[in-house]
Protein backbone atom coordinates (compact mmCIF):
# COMPACT_ATOMS: atom_id res chain seq x y z
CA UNK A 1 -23.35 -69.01 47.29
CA UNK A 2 -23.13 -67.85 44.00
CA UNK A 3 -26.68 -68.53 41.21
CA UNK A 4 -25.39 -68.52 37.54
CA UNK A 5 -29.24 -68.74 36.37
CA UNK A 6 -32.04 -66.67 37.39
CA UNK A 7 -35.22 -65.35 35.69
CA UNK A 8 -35.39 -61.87 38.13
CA UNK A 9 -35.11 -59.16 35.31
CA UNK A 10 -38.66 -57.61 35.14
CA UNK A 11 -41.06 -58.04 31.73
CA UNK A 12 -38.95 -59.55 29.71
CA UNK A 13 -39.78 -63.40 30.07
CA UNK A 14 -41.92 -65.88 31.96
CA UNK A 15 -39.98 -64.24 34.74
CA UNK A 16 -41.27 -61.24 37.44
CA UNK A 17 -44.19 -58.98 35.77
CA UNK A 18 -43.21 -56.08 37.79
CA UNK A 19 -39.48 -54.61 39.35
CA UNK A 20 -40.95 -54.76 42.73
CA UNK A 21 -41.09 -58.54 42.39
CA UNK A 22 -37.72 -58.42 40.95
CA UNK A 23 -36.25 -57.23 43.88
CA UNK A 24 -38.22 -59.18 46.11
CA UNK A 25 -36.37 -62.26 44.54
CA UNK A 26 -33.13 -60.67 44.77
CA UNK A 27 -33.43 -60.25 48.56
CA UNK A 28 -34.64 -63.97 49.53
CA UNK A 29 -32.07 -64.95 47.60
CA UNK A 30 -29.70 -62.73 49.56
CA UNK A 31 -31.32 -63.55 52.87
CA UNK A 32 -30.50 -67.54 51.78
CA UNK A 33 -26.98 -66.62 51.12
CA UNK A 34 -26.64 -65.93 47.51
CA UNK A 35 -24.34 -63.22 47.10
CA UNK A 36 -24.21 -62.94 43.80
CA UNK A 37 -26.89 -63.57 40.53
CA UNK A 38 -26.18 -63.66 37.21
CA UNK A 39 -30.04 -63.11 35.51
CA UNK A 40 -30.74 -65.44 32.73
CA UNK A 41 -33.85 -64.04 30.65
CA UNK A 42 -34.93 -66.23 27.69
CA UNK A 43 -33.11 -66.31 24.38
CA UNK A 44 -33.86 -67.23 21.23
CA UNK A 45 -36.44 -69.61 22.28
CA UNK A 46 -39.21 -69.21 19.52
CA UNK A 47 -41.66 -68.36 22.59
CA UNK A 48 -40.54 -65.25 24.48
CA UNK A 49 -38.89 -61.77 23.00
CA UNK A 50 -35.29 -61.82 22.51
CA UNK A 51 -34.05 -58.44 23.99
CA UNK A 52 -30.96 -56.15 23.07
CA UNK A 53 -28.37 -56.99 25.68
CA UNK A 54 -28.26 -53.38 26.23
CA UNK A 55 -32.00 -52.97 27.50
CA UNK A 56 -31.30 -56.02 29.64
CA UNK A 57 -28.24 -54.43 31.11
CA UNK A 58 -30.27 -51.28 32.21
CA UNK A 59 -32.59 -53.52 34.18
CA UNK A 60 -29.73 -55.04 35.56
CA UNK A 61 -28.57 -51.58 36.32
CA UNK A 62 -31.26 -50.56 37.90
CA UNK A 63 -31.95 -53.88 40.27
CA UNK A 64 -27.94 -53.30 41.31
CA UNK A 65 -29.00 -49.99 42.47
CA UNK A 66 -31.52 -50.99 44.39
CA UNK A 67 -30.10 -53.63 46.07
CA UNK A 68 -27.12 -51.99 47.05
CA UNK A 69 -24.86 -54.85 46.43
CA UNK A 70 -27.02 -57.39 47.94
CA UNK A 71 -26.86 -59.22 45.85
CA UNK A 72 -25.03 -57.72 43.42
CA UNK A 73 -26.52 -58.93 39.73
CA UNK A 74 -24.53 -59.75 36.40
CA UNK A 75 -26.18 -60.30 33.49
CA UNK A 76 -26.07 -63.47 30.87
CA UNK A 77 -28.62 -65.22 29.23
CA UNK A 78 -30.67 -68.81 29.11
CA UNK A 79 -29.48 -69.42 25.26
CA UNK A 80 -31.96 -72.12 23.20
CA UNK A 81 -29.75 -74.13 21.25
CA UNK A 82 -30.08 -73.86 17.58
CA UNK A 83 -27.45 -74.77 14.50
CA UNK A 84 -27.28 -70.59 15.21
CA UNK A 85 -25.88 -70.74 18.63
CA UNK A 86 -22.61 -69.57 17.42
CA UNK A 87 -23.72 -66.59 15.51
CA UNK A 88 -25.77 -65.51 18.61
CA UNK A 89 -22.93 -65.55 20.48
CA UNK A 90 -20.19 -64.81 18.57
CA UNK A 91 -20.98 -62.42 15.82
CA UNK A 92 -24.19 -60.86 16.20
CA UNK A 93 -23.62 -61.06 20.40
CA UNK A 94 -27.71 -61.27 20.74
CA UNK A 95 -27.40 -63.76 23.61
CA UNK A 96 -24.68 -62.35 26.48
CA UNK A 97 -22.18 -64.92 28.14
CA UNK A 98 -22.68 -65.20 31.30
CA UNK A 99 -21.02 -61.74 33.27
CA UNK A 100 -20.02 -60.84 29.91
CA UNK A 101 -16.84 -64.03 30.33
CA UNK A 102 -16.15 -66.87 28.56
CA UNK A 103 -19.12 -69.52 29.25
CA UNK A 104 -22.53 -69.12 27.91
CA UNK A 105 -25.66 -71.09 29.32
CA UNK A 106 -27.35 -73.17 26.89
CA UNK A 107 -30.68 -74.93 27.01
CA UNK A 108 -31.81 -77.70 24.74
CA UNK A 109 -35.65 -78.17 23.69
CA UNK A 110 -37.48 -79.96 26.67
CA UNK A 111 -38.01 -83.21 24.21
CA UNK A 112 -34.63 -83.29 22.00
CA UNK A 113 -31.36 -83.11 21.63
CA UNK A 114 -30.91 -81.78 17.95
CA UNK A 115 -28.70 -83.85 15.50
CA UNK A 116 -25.40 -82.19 14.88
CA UNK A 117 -25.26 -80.22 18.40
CA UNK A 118 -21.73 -81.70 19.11
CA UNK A 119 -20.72 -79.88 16.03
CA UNK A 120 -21.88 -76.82 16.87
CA UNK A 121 -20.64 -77.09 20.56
CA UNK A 122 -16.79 -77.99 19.36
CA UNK A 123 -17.25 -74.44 16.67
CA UNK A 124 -18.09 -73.05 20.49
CA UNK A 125 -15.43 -74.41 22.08
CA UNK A 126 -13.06 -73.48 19.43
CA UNK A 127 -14.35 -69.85 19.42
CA UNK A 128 -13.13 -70.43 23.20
CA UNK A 129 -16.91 -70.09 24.50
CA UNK A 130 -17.79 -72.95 27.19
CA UNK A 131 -21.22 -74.08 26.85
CA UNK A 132 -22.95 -74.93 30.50
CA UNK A 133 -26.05 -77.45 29.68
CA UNK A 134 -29.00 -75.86 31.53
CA UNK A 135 -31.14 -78.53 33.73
CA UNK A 136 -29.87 -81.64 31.91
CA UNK A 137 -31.88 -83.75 34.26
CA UNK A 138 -34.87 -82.33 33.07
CA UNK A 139 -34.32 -83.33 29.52
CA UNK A 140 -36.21 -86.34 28.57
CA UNK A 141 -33.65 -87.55 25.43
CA UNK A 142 -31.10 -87.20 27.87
CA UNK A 143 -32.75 -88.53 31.02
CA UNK A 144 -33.67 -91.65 28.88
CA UNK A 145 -30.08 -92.39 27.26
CA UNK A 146 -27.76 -90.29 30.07
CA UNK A 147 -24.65 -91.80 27.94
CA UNK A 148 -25.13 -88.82 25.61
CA UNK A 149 -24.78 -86.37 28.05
CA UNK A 150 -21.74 -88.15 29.17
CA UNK A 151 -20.38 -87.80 26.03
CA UNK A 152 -20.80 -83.85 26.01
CA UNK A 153 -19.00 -83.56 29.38
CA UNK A 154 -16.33 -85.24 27.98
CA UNK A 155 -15.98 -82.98 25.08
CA UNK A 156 -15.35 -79.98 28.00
CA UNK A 157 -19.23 -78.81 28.37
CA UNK A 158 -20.74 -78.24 32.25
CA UNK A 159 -23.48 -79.42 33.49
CA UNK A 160 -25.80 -77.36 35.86
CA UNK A 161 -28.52 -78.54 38.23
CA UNK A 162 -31.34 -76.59 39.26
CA UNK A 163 -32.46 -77.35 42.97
CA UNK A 164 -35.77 -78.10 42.17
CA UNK A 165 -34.86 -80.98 40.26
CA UNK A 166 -33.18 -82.60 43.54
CA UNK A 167 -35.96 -81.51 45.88
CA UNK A 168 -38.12 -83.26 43.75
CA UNK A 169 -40.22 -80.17 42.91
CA UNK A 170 -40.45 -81.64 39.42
CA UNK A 171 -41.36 -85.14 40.02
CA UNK A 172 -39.60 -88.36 40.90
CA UNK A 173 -38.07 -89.00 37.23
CA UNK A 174 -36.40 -85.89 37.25
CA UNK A 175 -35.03 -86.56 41.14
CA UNK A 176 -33.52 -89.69 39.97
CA UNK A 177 -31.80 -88.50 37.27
CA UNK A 178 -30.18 -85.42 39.15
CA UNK A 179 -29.33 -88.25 41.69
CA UNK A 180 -27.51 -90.09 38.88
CA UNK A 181 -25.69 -87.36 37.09
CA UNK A 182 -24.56 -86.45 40.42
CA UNK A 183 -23.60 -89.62 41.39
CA UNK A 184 -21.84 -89.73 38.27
CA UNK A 185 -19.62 -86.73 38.18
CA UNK A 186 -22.08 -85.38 34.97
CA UNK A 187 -23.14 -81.98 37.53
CA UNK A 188 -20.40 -78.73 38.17
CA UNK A 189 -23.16 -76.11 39.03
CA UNK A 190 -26.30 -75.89 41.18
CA UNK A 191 -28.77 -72.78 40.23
CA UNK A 192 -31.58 -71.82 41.47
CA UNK A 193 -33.50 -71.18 38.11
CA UNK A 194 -36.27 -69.10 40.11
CA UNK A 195 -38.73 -67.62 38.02
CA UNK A 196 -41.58 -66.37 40.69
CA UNK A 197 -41.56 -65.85 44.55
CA UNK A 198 -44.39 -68.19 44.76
CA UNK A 199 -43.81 -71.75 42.77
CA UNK A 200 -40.39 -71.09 41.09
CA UNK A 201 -38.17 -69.50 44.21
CA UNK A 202 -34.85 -68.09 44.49
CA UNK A 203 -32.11 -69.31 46.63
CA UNK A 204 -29.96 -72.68 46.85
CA UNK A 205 -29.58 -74.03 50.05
CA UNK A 206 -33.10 -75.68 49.98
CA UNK A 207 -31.30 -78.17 47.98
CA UNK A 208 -27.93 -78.54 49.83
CA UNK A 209 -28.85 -81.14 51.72
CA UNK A 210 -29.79 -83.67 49.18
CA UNK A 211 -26.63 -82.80 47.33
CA UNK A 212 -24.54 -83.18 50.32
CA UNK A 213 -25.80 -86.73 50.60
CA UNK A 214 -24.91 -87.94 47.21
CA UNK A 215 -21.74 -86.15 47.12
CA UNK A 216 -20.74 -85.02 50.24
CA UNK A 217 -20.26 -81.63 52.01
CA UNK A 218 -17.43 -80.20 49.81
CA UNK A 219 -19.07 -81.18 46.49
CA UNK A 220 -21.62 -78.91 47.71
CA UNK A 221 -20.17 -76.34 48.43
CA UNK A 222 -17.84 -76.88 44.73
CA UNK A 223 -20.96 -76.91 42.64
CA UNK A 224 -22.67 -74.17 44.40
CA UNK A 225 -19.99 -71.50 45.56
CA UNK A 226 -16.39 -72.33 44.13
CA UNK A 227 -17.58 -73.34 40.65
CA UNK A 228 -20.21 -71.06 40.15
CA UNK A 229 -17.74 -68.03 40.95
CA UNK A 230 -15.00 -69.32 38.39
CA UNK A 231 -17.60 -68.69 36.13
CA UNK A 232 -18.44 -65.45 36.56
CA UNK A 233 -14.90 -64.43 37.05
CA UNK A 234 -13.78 -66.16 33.64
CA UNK A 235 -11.86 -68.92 35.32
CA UNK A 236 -12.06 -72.16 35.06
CA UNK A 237 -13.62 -74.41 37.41
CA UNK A 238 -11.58 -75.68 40.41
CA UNK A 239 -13.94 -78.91 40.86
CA UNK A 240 -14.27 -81.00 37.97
CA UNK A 241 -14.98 -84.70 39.54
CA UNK A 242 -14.03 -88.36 37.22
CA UNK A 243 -17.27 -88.83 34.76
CA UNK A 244 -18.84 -92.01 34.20
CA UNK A 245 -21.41 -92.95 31.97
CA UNK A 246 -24.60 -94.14 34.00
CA UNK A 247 -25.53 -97.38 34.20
CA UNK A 248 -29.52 -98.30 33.37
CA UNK A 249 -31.35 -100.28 35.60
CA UNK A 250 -31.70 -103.98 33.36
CA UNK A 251 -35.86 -104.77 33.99
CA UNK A 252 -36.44 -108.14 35.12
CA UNK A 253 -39.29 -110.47 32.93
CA UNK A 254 -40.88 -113.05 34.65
CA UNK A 255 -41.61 -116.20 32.26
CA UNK A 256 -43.91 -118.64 33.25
């Protein structure tokens, strides 16, 4: 299994304080199966430090020598989307694609979706950057009208899942719209999104089951092996199931 988002670089975000806890991630996640982690520090969020890529590739640096190639990390960023996305990227390269390739993951504000961000997504896409939606599911604009998301997918954005959202770690609304967006063909990647060995853990297959349920065996192992390595190798992804736009539950009024 491959995890395209991970918070194990040391003192840099609300990630691991120390390096020894850094590499205490890395190896449960390598003892789960994870061969591979591309760490995802904060950027551009208006809360933690942006850092020059370059410090954040010597932490990288040093984890890879520690672990001795298990697993081996890459380096990319958890981007906060802003009408500036594409200068981050693009010109002044503050926030790194993920393994330095063509996709870039991109978080919206917990609460929003900003006006204009298909604009600045198709100036992305035409700058041949693919944005990856971080934890859609966990978005509250886009858990309550999921037709927008669907609209983004079919402009040629990803969506990623983080396991916790399926294990219902973070509550039944979020569950049920993971469930949905699954069931929907809205998801390409599972991550792990692991912050902390003690609340926020690394690894996937905690949540294979659940996905295996909703969209069988081989979607699994799509959005959390073959998918996951196209991106990190610059390819594109082999899996990309039919999306639909979700259909709401009508409520039901009782007159009397």
């Amino acid at each position: 299994m491959i995890d395209i988002h991970s918070h194990i670089l040391y003192d840099v975000d609300d990630g691991p304080r120390t390096i020894e806890e850094s590499i205490e991630m890395c190896r449960l996640s390598a003892q789960d199966g994870v061969t591979l982690m591309v760490a995802t520090p904060h950027a551009h969020d208006y809360v933690h430090t942006t850092h020059d890529p370059r410090d954040l590739k010597l932490k990288v640096d040093e984890l890879n020598k520690s672990l001795g190639g298990h697993p081996r990390i890459e380096l990319g960023c958890e981007l906060r989307f802003t009408h500036e996305v594409v200068a981050h990227v693009c010109v002044d390269k503050t926030a790194p694609t993920l393994a330095g390739g063509p996709y870039v993951l991109v978080e919206f504000p917990h609460l929003a979706v900003p006006v204009g961000a298909e604009r600045v997504f198709y100036e992305l896409l035409s700058n041949n950057v693919r944005p990856i939606i971080a934890h859609p599911e966990r978005n509250r604009v886009l858990m309550a009208e999921p037709e927008r998301f669907f609209g983004l997918v079919e402009m040629g954005l990803l969506g990623q899942l983080d396991t916790g959202s399926v294990t219902g770690q973070f509550g039944r609304t979020v569950q049920r719209a993971a469930e949905s967006m699954l069931e929907h063909g809205l998801i390409h990647i599972m991550a792990s999104d692991c912050h902390n060995t003690r609340n926020r853990l690394p690894g996937l297959s905690s949540a294979i089951g659940e996905v295996s349920a909703i969209i069988g065996e081989e979607g699994a192992q799509k959005i959390s092996t073959d998918n996951p390595r196209a991106v990190v190798e610059g390819k594109s992804i082999p899996w990309r199931p039919a999306a639909a736009v979700p259909t709401k539950k009508r409520k039901k009024w009782l007159f009397f």
